[in-house]
PDB file of N, CA and C in Angstrom:
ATOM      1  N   UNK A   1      96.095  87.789  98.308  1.00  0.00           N
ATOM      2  CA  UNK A   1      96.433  88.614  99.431  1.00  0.00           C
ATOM      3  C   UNK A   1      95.177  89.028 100.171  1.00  0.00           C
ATOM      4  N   UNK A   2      93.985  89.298  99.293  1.00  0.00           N
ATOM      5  CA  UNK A   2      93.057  89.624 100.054  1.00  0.00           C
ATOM      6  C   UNK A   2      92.343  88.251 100.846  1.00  0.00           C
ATOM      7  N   UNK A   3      92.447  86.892 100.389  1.00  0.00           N
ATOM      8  CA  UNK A   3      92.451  86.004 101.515  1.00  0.00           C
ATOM      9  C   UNK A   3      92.710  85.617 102.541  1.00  0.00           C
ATOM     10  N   UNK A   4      94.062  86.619 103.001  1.00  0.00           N
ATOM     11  CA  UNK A   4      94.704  86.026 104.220  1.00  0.00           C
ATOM     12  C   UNK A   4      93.978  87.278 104.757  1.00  0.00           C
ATOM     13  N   UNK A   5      93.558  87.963 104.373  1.00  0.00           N
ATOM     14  CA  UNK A   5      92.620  89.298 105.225  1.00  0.00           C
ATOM     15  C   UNK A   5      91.828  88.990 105.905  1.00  0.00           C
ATOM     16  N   UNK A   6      90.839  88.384 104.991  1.00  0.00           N
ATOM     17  CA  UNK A   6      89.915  88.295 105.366  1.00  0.00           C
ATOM     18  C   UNK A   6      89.402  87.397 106.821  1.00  0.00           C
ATOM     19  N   UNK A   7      90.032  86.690 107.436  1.00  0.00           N
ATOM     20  CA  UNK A   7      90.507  86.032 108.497  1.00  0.00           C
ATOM     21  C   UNK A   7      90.212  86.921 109.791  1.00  0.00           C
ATOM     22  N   UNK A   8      91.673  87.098 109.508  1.00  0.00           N
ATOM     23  CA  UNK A   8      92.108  88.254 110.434  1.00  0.00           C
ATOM     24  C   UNK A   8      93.135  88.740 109.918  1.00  0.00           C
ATOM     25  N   UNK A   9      93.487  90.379 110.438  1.00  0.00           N
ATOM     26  CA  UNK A   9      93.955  91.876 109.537  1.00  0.00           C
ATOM     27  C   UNK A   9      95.534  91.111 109.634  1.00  0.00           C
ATOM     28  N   UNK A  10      96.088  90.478 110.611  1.00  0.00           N
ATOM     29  CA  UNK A  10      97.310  90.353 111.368  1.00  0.00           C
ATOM     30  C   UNK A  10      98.242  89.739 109.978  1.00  0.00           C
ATOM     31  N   UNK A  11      97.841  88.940 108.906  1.00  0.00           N
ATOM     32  CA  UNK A  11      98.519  87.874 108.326  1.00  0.00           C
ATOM     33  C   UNK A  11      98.673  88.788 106.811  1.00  0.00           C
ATOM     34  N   UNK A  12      97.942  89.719 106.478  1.00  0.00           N
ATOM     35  CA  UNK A  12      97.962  90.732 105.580  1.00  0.00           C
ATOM     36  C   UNK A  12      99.109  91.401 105.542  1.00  0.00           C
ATOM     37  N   UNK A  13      99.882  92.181 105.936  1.00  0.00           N
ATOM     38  CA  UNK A  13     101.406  92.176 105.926  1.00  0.00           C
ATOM     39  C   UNK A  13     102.198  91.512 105.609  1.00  0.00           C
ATOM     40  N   UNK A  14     102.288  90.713 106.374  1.00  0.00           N
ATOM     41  CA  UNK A  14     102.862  89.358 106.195  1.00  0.00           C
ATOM     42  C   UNK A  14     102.470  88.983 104.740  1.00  0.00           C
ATOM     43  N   UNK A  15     101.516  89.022 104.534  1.00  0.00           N
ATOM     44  CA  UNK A  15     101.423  87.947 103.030  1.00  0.00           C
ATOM     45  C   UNK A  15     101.975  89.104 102.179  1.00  0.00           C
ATOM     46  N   UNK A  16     102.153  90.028 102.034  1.00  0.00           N
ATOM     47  CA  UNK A  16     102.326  91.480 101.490  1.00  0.00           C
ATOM     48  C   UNK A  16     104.016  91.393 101.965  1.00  0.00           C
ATOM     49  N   UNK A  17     104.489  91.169 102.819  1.00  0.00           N
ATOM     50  CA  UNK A  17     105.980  91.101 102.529  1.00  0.00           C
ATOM     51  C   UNK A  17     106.599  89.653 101.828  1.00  0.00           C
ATOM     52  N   UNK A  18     106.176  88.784 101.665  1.00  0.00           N
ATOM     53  CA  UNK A  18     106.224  87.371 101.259  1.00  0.00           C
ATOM     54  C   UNK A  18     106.192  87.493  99.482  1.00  0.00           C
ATOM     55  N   UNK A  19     105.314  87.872  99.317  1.00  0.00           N
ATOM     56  CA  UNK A  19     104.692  88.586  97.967  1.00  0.00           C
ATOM     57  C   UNK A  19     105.881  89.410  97.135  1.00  0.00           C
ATOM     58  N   UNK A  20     106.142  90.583  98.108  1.00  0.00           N
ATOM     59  CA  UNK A  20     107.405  91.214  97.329  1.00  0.00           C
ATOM     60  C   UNK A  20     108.524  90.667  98.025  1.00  0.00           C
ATOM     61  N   UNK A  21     108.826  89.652  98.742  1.00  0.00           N
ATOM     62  CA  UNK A  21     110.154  89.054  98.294  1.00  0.00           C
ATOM     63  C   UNK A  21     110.507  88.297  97.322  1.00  0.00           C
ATOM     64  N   UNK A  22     108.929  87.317  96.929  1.00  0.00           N
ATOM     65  CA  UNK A  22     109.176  86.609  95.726  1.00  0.00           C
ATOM     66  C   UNK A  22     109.362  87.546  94.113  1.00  0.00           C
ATOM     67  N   UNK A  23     108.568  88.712  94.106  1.00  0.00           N
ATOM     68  CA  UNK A  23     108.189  90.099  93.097  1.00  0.00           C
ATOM     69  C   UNK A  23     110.233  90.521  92.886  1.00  0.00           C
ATOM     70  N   UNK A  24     110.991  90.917  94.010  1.00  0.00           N
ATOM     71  CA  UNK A  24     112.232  91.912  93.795  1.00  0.00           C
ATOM     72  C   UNK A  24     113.083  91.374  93.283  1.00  0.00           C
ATOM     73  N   UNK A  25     113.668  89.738  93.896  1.00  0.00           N
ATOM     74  CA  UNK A  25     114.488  88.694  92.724  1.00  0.00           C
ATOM     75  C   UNK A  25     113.598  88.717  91.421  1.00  0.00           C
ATOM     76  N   UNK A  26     112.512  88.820  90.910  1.00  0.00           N
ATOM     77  CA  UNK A  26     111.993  88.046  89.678  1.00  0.00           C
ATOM     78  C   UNK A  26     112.283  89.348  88.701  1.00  0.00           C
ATOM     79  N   UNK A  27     111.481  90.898  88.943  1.00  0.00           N
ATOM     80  CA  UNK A  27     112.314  91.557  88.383  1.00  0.00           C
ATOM     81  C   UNK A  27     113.921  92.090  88.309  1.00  0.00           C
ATOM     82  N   UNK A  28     114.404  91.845  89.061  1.00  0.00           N
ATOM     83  CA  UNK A  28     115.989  91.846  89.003  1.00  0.00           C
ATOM     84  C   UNK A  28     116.238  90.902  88.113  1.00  0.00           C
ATOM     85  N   UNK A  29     115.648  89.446  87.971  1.00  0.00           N
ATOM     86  CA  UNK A  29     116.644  88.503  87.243  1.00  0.00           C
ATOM     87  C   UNK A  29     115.852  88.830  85.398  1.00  0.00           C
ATOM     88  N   UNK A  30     114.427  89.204  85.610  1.00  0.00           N
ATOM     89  CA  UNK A  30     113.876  90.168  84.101  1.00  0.00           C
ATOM     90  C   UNK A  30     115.074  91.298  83.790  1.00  0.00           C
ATOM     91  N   UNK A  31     114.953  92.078  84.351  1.00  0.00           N
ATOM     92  CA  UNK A  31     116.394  93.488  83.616  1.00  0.00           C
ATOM     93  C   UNK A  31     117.494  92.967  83.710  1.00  0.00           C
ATOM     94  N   UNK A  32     118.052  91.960  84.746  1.00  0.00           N
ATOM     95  CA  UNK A  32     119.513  91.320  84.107  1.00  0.00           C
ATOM     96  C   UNK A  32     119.347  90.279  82.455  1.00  0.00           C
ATOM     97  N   UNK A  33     118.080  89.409  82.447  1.00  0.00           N
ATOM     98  CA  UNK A  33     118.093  88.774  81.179  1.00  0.00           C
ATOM     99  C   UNK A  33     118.042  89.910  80.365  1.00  0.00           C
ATOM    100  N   UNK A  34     117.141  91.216  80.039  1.00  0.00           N
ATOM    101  CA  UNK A  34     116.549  91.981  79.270  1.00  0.00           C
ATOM    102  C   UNK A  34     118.145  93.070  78.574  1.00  0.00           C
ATOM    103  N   UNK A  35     118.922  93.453  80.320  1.00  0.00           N
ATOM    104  CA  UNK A  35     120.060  94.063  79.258  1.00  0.00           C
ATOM    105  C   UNK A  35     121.431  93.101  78.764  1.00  0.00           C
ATOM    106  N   UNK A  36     121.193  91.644  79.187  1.00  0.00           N
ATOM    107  CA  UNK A  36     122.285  90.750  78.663  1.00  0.00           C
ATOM    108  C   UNK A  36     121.630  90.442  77.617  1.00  0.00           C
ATOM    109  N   UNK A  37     120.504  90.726  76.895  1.00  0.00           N
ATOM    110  CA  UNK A  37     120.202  90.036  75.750  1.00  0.00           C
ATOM    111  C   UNK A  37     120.211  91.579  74.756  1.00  0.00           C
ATOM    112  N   UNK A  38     121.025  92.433  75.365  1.00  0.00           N
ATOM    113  CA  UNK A  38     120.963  93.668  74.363  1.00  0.00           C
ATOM    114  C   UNK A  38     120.378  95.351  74.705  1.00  0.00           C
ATOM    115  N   UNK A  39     119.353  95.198  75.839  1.00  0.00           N
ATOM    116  CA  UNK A  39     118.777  96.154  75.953  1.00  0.00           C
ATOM    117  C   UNK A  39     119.480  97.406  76.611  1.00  0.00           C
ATOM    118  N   UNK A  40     119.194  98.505  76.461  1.00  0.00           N
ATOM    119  CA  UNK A  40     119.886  99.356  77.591  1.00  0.00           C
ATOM    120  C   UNK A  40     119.309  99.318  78.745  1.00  0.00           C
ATOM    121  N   UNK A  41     120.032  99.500  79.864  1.00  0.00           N
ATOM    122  CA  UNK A  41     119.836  99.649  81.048  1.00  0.00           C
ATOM    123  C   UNK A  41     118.713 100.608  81.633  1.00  0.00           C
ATOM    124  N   UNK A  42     118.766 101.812  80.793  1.00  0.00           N
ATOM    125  CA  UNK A  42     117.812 102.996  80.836  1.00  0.00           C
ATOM    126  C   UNK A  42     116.374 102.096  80.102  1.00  0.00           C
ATOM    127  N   UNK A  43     116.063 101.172  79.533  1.00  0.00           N
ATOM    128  CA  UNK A  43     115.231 100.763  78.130  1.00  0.00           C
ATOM    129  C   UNK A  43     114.564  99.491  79.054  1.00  0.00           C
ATOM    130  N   UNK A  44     115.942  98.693  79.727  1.00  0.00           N
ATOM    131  CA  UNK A  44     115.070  97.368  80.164  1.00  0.00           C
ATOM    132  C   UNK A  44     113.733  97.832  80.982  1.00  0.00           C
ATOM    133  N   UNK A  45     113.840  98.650  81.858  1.00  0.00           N
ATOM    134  CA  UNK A  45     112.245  98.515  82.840  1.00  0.00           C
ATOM    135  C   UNK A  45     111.310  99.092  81.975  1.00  0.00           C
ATOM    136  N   UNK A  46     111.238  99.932  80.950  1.00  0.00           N
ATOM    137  CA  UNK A  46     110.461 100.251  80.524  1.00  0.00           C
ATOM    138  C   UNK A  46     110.037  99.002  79.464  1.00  0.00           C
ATOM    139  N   UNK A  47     110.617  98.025  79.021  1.00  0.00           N
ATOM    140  CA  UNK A  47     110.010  96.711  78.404  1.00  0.00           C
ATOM    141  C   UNK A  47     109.571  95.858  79.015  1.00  0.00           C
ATOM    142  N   UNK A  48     109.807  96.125  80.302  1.00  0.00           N
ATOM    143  CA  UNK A  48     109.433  94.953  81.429  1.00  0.00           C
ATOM    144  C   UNK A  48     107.985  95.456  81.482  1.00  0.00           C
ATOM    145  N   UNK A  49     107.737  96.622  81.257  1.00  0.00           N
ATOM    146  CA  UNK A  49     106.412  97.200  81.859  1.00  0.00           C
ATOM    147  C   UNK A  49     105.420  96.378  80.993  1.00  0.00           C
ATOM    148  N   UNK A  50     105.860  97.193  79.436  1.00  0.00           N
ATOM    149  CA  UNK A  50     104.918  97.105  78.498  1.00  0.00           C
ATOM    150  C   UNK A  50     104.833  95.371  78.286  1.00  0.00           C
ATOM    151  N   UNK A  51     105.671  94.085  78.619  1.00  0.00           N
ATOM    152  CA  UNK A  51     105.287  92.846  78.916  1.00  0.00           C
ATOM    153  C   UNK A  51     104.247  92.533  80.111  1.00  0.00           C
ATOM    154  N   UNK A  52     104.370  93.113  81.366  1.00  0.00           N
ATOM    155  CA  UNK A  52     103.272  92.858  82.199  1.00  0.00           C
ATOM    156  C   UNK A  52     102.070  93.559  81.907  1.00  0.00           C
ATOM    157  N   UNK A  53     102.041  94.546  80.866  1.00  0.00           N
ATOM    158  CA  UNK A  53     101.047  95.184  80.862  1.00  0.00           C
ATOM    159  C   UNK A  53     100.342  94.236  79.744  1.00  0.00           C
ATOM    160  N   UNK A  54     100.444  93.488  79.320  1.00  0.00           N
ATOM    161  CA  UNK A  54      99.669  92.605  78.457  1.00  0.00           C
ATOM    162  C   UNK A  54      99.824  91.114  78.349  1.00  0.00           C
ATOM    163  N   UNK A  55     100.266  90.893  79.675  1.00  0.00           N
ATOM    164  CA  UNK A  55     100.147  89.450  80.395  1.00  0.00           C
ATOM    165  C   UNK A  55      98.927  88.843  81.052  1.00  0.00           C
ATOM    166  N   UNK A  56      98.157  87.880  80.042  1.00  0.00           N
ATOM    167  CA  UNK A  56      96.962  87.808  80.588  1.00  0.00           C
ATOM    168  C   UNK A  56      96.771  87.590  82.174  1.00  0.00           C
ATOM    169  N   UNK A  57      95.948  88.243  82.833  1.00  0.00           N
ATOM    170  CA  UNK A  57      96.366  88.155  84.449  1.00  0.00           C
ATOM    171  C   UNK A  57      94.836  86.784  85.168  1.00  0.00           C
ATOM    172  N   UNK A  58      94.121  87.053  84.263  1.00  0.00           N
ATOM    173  CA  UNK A  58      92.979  85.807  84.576  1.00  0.00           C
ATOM    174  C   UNK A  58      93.331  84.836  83.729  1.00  0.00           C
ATOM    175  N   UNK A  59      92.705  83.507  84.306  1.00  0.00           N
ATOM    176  CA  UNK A  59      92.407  82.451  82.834  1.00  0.00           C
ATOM    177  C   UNK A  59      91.259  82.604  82.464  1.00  0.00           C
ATOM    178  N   UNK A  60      91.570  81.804  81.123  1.00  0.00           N
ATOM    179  CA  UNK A  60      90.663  82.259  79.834  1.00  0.00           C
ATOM    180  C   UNK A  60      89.619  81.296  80.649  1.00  0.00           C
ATOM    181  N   UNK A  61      87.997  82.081  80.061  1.00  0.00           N
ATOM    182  CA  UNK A  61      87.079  81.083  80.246  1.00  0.00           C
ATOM    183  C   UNK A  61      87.041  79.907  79.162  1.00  0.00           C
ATOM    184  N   UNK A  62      86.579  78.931  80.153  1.00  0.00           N
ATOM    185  CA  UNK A  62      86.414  77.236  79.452  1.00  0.00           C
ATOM    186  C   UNK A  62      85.442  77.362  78.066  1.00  0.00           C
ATOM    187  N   UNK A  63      85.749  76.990  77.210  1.00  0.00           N
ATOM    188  CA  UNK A  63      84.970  77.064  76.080  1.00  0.00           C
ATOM    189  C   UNK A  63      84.059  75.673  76.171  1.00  0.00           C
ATOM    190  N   UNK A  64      83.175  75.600  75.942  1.00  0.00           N
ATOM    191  CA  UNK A  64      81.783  74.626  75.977  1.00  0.00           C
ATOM    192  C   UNK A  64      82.011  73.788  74.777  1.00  0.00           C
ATOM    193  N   UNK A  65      82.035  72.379  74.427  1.00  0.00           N
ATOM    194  CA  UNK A  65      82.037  72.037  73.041  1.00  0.00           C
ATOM    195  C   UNK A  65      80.189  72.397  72.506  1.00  0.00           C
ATOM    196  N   UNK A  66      80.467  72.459  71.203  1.00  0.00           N
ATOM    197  CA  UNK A  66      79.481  72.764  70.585  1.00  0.00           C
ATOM    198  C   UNK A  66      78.455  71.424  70.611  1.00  0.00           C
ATOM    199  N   UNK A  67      76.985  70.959  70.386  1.00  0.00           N
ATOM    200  CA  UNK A  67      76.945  69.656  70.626  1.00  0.00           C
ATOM    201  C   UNK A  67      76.718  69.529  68.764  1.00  0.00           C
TER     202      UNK A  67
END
């Protein structure tokens, strides 16, 4: 998001509404799997959290072979 900024300001919104249209289906269809597989309704977002909260958000650095 901060790429399309950097440009020009105009496309920043835009990429920012694009963003959470793909974001509002993905958690909706997370708390529909989360309370059809058992959870309460009150319970699913709060498991949704504690999963993104320890979703690696970078990739791992490349490990070097040893020689």
């Amino acid at each position: 998001m901060g790429g399309a900024s950097v440009v020009d300001v105009r496309p920043g919104p835009v990429t920012w509404l694009v963003a959470a249209a793909h974001e509002v289906p993905q958690k909706l269809g997370d708390f529909g799997i989360l309370v059809h597989s058992g959870r309460s309704p009150r319970r699913a977002p709060a498991c949704n959290l504690v999963s993104a909260l320890f979703f690696p958000h970078r990739p791992p650095t490349p490990r070097t072979p040893h020689a």
